[in-house]
N, C-alpha and C. Protein backbone atom coordinates (compact mmCIF):
# COMPACT_ATOMS: atom_id res chain seq x y z
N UNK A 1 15.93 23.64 64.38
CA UNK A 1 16.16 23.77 62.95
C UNK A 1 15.37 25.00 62.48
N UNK A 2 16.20 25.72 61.48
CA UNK A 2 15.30 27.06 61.41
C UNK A 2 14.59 26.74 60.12
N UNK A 3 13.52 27.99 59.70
CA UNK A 3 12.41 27.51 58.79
C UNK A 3 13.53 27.11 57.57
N UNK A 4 14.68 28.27 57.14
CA UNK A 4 15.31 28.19 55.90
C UNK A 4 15.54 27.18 55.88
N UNK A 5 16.39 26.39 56.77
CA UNK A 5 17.13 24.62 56.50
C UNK A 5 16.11 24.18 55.67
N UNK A 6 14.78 24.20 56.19
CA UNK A 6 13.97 23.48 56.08
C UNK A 6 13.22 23.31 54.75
N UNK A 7 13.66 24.87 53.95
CA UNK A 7 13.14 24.87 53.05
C UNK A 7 14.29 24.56 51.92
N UNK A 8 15.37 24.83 52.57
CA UNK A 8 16.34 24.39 51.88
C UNK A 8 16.47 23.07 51.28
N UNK A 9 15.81 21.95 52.35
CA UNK A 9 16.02 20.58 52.13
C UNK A 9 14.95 19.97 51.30
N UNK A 10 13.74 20.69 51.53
CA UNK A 10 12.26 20.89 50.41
C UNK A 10 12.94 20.93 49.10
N UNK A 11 13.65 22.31 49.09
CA UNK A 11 14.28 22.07 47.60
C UNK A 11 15.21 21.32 47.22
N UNK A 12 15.88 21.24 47.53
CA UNK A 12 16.49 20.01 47.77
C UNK A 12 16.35 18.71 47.18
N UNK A 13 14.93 18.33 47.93
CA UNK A 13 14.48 16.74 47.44
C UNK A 13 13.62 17.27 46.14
N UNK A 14 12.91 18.25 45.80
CA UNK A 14 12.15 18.31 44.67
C UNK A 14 13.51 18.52 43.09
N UNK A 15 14.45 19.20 43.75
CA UNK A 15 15.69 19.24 42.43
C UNK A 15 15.90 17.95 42.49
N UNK A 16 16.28 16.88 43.30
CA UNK A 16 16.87 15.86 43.11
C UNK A 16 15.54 14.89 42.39
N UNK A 17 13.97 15.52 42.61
CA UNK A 17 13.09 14.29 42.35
C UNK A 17 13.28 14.63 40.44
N UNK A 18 13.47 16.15 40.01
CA UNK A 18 13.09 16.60 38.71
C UNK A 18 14.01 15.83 37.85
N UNK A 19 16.00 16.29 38.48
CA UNK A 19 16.63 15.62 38.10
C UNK A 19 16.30 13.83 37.68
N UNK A 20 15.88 13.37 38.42
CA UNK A 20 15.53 11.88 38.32
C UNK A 20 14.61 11.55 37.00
N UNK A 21 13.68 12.47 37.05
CA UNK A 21 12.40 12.78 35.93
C UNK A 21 13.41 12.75 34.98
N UNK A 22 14.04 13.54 34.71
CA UNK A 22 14.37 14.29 33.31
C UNK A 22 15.70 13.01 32.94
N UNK A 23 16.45 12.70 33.72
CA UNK A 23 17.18 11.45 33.51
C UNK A 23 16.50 10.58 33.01
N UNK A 24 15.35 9.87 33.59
CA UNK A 24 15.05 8.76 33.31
C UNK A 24 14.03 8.78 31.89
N UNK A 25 13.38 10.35 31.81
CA UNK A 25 12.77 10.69 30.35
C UNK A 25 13.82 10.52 29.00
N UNK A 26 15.05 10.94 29.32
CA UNK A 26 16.60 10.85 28.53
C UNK A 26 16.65 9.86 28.15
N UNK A 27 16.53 8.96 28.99
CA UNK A 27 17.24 7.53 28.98
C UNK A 27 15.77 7.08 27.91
N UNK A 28 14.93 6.78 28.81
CA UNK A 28 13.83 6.04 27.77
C UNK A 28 13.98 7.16 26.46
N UNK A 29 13.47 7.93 26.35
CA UNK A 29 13.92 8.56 24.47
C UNK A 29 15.23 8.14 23.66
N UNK A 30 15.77 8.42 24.26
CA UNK A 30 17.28 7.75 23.70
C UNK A 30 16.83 6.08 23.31
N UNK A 31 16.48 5.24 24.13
CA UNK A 31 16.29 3.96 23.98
C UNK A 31 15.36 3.97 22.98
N UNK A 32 14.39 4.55 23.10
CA UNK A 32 12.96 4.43 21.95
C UNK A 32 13.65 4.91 20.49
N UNK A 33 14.57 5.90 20.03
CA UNK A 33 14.70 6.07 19.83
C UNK A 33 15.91 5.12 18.71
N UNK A 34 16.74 4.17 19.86
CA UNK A 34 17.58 3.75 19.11
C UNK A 34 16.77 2.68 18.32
N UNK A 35 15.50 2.32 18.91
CA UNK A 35 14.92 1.02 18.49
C UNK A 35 14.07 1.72 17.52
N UNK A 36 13.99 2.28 17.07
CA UNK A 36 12.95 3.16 15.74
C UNK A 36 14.46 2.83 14.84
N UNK A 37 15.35 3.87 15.05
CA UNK A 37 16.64 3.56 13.81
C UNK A 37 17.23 2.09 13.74
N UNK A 38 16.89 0.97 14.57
CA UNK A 38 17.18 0.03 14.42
C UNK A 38 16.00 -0.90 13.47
N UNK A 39 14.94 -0.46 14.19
CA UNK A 39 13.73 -0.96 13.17
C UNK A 39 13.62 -0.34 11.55
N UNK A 40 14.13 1.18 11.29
CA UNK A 40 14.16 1.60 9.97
C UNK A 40 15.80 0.32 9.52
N UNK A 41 16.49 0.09 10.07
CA UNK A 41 17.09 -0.45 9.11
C UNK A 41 17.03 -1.70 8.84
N UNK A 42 16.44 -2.68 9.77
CA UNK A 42 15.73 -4.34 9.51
C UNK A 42 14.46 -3.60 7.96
N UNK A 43 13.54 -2.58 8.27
CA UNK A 43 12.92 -2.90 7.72
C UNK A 43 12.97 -1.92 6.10
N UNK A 44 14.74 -1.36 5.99
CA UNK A 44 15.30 -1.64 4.36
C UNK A 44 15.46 -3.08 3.83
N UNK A 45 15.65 -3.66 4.65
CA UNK A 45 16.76 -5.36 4.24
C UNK A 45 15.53 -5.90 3.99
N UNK A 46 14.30 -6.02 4.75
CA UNK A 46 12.85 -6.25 4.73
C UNK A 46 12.46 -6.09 3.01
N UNK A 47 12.70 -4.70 2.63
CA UNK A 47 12.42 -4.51 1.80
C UNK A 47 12.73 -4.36 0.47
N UNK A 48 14.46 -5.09 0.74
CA UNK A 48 15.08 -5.65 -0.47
C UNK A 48 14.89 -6.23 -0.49
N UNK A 49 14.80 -7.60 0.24
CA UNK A 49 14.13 -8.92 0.05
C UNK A 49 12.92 -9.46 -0.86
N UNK A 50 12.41 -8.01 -0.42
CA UNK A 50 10.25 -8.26 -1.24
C UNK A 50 10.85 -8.04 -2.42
N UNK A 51 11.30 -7.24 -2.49
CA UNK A 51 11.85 -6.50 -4.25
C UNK A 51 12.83 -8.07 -4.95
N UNK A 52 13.49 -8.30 -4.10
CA UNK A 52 14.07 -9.74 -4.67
C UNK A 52 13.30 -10.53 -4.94
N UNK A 53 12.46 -10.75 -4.21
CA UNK A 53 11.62 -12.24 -4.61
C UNK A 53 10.77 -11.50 -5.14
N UNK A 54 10.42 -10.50 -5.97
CA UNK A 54 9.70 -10.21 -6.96
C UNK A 54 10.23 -10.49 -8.08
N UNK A 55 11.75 -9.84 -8.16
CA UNK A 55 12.59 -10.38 -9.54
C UNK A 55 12.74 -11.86 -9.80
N UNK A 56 12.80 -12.37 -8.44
CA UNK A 56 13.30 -14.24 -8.69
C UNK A 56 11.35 -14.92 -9.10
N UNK A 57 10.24 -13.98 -8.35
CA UNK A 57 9.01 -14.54 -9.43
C UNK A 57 8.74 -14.11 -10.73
N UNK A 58 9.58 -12.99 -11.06
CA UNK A 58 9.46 -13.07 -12.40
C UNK A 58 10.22 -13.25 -13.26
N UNK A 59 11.51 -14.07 -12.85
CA UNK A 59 12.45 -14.70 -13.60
C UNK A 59 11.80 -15.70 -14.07
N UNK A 60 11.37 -16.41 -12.69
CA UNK A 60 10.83 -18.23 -13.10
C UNK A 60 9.48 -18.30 -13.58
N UNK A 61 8.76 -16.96 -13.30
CA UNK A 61 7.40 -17.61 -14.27
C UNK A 61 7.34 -17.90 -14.99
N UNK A 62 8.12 -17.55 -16.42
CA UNK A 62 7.76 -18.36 -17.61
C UNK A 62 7.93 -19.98 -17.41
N UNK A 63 8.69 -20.27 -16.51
CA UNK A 63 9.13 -22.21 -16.63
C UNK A 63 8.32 -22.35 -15.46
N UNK A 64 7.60 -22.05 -14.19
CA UNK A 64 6.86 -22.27 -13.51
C UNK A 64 6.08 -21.95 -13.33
N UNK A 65 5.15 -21.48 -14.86
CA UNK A 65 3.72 -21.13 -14.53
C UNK A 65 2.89 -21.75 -14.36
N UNK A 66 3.29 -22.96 -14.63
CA UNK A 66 2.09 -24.71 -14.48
C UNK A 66 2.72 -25.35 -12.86
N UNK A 67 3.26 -24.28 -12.18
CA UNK A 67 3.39 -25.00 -11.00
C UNK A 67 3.17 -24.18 -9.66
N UNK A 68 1.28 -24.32 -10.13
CA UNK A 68 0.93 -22.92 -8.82
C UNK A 68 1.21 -23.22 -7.44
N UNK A 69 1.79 -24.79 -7.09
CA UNK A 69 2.25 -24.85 -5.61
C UNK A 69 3.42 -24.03 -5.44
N UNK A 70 4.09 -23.45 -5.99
CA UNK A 70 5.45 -23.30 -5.93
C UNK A 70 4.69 -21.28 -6.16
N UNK A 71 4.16 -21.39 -6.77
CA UNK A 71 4.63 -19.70 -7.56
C UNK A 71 3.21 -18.97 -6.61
N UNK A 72 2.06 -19.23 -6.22
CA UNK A 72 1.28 -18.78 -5.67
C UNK A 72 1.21 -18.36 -4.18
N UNK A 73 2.50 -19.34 -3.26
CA UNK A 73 2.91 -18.93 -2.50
C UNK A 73 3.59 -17.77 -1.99
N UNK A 74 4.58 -17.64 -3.29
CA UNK A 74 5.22 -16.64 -3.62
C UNK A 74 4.45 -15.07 -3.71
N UNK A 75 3.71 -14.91 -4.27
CA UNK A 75 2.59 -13.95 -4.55
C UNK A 75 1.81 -13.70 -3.46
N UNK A 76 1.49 -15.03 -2.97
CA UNK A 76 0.78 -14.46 -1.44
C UNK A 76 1.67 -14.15 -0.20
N UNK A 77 2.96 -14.31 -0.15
CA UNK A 77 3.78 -14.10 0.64
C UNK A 77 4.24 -12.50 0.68
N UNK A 78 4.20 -12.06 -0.45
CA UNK A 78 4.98 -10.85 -1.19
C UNK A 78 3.76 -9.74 -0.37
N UNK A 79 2.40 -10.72 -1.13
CA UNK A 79 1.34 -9.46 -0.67
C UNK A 79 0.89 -9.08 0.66
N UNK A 80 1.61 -10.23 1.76
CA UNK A 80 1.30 -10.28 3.32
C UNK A 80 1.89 -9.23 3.55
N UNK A 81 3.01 -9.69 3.26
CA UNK A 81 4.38 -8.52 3.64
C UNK A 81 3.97 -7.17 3.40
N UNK A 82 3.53 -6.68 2.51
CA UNK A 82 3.85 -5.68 2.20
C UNK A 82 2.54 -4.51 2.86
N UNK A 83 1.17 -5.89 3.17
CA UNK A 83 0.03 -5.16 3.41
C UNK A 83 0.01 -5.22 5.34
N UNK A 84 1.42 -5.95 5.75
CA UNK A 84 1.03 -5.88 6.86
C UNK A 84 1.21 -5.01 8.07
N UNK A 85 0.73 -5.09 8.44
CA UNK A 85 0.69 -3.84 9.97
C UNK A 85 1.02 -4.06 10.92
N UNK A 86 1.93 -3.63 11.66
CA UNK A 86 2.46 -3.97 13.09
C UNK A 86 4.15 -4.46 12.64
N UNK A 87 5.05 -5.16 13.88
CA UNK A 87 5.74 -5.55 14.17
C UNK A 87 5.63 -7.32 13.96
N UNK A 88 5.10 -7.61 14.82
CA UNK A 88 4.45 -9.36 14.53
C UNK A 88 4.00 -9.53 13.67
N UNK A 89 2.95 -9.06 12.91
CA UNK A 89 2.81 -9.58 11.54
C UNK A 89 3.53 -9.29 11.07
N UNK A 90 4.55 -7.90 10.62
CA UNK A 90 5.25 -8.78 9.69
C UNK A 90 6.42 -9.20 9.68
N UNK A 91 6.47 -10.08 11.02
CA UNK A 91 7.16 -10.84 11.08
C UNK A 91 6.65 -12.28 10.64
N UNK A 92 5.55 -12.25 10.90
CA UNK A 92 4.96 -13.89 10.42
C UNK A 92 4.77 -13.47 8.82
N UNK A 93 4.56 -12.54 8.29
CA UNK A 93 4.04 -12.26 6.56
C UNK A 93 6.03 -12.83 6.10
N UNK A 94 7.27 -12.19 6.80
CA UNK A 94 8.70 -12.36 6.48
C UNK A 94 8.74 -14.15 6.45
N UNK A 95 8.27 -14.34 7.64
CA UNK A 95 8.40 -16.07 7.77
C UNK A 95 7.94 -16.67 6.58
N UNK A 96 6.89 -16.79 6.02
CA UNK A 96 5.83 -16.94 5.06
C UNK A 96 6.80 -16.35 3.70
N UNK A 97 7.40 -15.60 3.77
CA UNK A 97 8.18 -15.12 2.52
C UNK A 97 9.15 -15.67 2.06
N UNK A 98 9.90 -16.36 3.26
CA UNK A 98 11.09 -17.02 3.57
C UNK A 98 11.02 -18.24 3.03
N UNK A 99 10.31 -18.82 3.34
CA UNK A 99 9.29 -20.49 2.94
C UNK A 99 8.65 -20.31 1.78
N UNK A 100 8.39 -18.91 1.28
CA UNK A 100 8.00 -19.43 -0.16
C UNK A 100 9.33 -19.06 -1.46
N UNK A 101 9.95 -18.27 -1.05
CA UNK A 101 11.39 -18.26 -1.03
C UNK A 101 12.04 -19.88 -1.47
N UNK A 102 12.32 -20.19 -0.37
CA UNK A 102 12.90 -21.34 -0.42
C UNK A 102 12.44 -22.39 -1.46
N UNK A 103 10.95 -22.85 -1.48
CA UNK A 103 10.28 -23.48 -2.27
C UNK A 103 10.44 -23.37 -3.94
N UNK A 104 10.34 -22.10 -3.83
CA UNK A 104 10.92 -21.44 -5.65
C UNK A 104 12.50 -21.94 -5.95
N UNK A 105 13.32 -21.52 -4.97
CA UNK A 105 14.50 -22.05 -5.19
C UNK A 105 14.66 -23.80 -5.46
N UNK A 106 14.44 -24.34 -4.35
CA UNK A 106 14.07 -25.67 -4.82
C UNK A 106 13.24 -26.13 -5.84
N UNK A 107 12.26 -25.78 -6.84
CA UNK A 107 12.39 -25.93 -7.73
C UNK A 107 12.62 -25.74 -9.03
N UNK A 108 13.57 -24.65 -8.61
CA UNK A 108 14.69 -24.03 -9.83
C UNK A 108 15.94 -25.03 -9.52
N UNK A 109 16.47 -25.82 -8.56
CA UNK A 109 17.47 -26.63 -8.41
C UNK A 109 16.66 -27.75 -9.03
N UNK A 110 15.64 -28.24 -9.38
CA UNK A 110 15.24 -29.43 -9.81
C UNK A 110 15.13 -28.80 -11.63
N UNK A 111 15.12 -27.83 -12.15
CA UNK A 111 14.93 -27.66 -13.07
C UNK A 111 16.64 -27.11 -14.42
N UNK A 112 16.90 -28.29 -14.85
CA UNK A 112 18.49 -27.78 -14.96
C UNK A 112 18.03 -26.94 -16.29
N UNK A 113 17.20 -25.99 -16.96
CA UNK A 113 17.16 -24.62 -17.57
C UNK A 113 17.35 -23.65 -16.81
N UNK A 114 16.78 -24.01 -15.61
CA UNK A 114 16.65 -22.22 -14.71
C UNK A 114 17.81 -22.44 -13.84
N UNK A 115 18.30 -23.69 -13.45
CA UNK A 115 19.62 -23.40 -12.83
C UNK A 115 20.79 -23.23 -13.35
N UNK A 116 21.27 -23.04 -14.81
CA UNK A 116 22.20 -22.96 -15.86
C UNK A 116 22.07 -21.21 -15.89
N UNK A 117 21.20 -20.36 -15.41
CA UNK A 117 20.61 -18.95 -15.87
C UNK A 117 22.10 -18.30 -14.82
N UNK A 118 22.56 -17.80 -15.11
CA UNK A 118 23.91 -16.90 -14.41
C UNK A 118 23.17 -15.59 -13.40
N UNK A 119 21.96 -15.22 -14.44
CA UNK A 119 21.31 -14.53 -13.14
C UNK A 119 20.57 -14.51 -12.19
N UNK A 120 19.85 -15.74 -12.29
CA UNK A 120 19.34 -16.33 -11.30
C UNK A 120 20.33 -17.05 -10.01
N UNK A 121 21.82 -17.13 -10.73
CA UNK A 121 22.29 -17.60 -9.81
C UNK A 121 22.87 -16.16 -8.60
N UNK A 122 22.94 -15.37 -9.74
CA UNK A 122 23.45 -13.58 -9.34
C UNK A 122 22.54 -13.48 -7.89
N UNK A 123 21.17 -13.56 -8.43
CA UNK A 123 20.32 -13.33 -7.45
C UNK A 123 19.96 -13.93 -6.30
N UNK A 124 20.13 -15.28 -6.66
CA UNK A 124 20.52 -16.48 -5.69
C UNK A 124 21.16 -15.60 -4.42
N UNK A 125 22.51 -15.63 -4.75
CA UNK A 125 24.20 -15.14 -3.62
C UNK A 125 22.99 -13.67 -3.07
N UNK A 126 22.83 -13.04 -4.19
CA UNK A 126 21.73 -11.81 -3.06
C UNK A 126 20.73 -11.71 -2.23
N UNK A 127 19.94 -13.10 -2.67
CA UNK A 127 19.01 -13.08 -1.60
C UNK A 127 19.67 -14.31 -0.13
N UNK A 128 20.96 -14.98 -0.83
CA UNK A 128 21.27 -15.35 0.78
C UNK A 128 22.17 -14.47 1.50
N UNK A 129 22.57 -13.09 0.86
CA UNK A 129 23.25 -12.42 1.53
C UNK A 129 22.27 -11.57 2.20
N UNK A 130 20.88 -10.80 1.81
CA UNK A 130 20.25 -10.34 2.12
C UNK A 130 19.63 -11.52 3.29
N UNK A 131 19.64 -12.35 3.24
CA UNK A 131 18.83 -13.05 4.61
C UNK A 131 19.95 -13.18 5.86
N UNK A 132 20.96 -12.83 5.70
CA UNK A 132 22.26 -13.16 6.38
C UNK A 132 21.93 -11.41 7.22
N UNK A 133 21.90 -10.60 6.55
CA UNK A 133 21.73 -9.08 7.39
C UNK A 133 20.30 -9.12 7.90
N UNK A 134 19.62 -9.58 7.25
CA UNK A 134 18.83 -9.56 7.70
C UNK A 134 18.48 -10.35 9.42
N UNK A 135 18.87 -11.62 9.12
CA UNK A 135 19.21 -12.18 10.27
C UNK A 135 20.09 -11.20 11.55
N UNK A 136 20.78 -10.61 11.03
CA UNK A 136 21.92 -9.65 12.16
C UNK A 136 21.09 -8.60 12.64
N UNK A 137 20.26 -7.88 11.33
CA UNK A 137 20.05 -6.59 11.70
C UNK A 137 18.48 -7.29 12.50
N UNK A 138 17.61 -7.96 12.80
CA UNK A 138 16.68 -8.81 13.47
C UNK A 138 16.98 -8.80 14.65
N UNK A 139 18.10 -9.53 14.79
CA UNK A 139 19.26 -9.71 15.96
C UNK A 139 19.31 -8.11 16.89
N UNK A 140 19.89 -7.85 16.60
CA UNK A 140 20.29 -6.43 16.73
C UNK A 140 18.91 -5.41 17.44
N UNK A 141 18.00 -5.56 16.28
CA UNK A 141 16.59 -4.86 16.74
C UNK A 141 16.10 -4.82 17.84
N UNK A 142 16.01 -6.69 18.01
CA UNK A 142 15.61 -7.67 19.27
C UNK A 142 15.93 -6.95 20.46
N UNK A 143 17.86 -6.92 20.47
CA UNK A 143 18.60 -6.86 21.74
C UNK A 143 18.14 -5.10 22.02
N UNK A 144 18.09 -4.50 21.21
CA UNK A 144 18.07 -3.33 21.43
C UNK A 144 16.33 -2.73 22.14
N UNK A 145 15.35 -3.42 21.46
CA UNK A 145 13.78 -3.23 22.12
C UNK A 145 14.17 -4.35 23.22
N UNK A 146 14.56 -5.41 23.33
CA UNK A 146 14.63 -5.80 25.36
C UNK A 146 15.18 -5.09 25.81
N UNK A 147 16.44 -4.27 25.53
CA UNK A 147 17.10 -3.54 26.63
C UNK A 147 16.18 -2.55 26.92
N UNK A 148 15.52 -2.01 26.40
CA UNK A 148 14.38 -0.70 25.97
C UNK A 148 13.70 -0.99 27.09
N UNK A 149 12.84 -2.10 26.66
CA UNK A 149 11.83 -2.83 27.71
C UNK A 149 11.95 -2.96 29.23
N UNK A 150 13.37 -3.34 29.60
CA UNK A 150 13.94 -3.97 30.99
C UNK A 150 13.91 -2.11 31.26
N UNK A 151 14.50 -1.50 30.52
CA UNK A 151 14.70 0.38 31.00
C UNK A 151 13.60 0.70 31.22
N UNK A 152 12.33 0.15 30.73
CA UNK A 152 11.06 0.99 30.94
C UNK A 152 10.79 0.41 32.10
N UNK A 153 10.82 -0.49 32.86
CA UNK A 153 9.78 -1.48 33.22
C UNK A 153 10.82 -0.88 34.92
N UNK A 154 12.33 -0.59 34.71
CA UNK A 154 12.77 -0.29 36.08
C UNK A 154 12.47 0.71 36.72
N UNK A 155 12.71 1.22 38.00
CA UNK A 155 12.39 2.32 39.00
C UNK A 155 13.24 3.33 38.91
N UNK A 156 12.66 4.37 38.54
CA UNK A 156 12.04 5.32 38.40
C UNK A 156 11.67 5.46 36.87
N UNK A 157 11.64 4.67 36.13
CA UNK A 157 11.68 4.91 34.63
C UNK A 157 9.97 4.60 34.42
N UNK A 158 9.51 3.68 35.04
CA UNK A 158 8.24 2.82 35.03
C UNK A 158 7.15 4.35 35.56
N UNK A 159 7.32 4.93 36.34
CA UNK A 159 6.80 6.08 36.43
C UNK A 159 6.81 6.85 35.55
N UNK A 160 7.73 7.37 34.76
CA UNK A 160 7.60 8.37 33.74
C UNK A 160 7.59 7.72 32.19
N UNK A 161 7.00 6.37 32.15
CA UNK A 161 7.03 5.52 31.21
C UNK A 161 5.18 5.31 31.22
N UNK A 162 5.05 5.51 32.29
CA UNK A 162 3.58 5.16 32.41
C UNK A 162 2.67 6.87 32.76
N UNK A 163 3.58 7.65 32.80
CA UNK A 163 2.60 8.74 32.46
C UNK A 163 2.60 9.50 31.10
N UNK A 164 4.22 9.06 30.37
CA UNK A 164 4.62 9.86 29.04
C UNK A 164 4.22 8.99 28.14
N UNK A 165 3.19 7.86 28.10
CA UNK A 165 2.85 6.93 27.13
C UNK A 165 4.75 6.17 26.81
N UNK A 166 5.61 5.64 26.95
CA UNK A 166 6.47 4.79 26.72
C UNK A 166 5.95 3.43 26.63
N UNK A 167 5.70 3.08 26.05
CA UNK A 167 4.54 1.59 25.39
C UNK A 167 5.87 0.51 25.45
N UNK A 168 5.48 -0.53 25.67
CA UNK A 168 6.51 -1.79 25.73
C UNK A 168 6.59 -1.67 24.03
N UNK A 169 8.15 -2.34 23.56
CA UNK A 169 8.43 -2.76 22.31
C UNK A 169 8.29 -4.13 21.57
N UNK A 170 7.37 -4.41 20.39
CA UNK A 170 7.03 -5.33 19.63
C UNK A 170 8.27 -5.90 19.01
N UNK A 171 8.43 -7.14 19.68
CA UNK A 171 10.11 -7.92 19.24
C UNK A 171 9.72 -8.55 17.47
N UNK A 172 10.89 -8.23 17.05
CA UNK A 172 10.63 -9.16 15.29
C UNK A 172 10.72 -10.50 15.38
N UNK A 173 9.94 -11.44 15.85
CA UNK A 173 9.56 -12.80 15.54
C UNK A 173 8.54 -13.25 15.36
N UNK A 174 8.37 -14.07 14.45
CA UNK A 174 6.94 -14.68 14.18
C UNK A 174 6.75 -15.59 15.35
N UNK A 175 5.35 -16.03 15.44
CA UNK A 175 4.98 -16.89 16.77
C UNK A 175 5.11 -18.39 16.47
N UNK A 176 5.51 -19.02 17.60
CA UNK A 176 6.15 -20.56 17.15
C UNK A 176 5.61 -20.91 16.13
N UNK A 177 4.44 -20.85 15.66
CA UNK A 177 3.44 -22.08 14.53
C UNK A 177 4.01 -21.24 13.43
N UNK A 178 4.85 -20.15 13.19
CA UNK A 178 4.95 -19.64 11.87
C UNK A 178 6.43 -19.71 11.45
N UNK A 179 7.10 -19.54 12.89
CA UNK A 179 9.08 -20.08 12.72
C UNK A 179 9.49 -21.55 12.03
């Protein structure tokens, strides 16, 4: 075999190792990538929601201001959300929002002044339509950071995942004690 073959096949395996690099850098950016535009849009719906249950606590305060089980939740739910940091929290601050959510509603169904209000009912249909995308676009986020994850974690990706900082992805769920 003469020296050229030899160097021929040198280059050879180093084009085919770069190629591999630069594929598998593609692939993870692309993926990181889709899960950032998937996370900006859970966390619009996120943030119609807060804005909703701000209007639905200040619809009902005047008739539920003597009922701080119901309305204080609300307030501390709003302020988790909004102060929290990360992925998991605020997913547990959303859980917590959800449940105090609900609680307000139930006792606007026990109260036949605030359930006769046409815009409270307006807002009603919006915040279960907003929990309905929300639910999808959650969905969606999820499938899209595991696929991310399983891409980082395979061969040859796990190499250039672990020298280009590619960090595993924070899934949107609160932890059992908060679902």
């Amino acid at each position: 075999m003469s020296p050229i073959v030899g160097v021929l096949i040198v280059l050879g395996v180093v084009i085919l190792v770069l190629l591999a690099a630069i594929f598998a850098y593609n692939g993870l950016s692309s993926r990181r990538l889709a899960c950032q535009e998937d996370w900006t849009a859970l966390e619009a719906l996120l943030k119609r929601r807060a804005q909703q249950a701000g209007v639905l606590g200040q619809m009902v305060a005047p008739t539920l201001q003597y009922q701080p089980a119901v309305m204080e939740p609300l307030a501390a739910a709003l302020e988790a959300t909004i102060e929290a940091k990360g992925i998991t929290r605020r997913a547990v601050g959303e859980a917590s929002l959800e449940k105090a959510i609900a609680r307000v509603l139930a006792a606007v169904d026990r109260l036949v002044a605030l359930k006769a209000q046409q815009d409270l009912q307006t807002l009603r249909g919006e915040l279960t339509q907003t929990h309905q995308e929300i639910v999808q676009a959650a969905d969606q986020y999820n499938t899209t950071a595991h696929l991310y994850d399983i891409h980082r974690q395979a061969f040859p990706n796990n190499l250039i995942a672990s020298m280009l900082a590619f960090g595993p992805q924070e899934l949107f769920e609160p932890p059992a004690e908060h679902a």
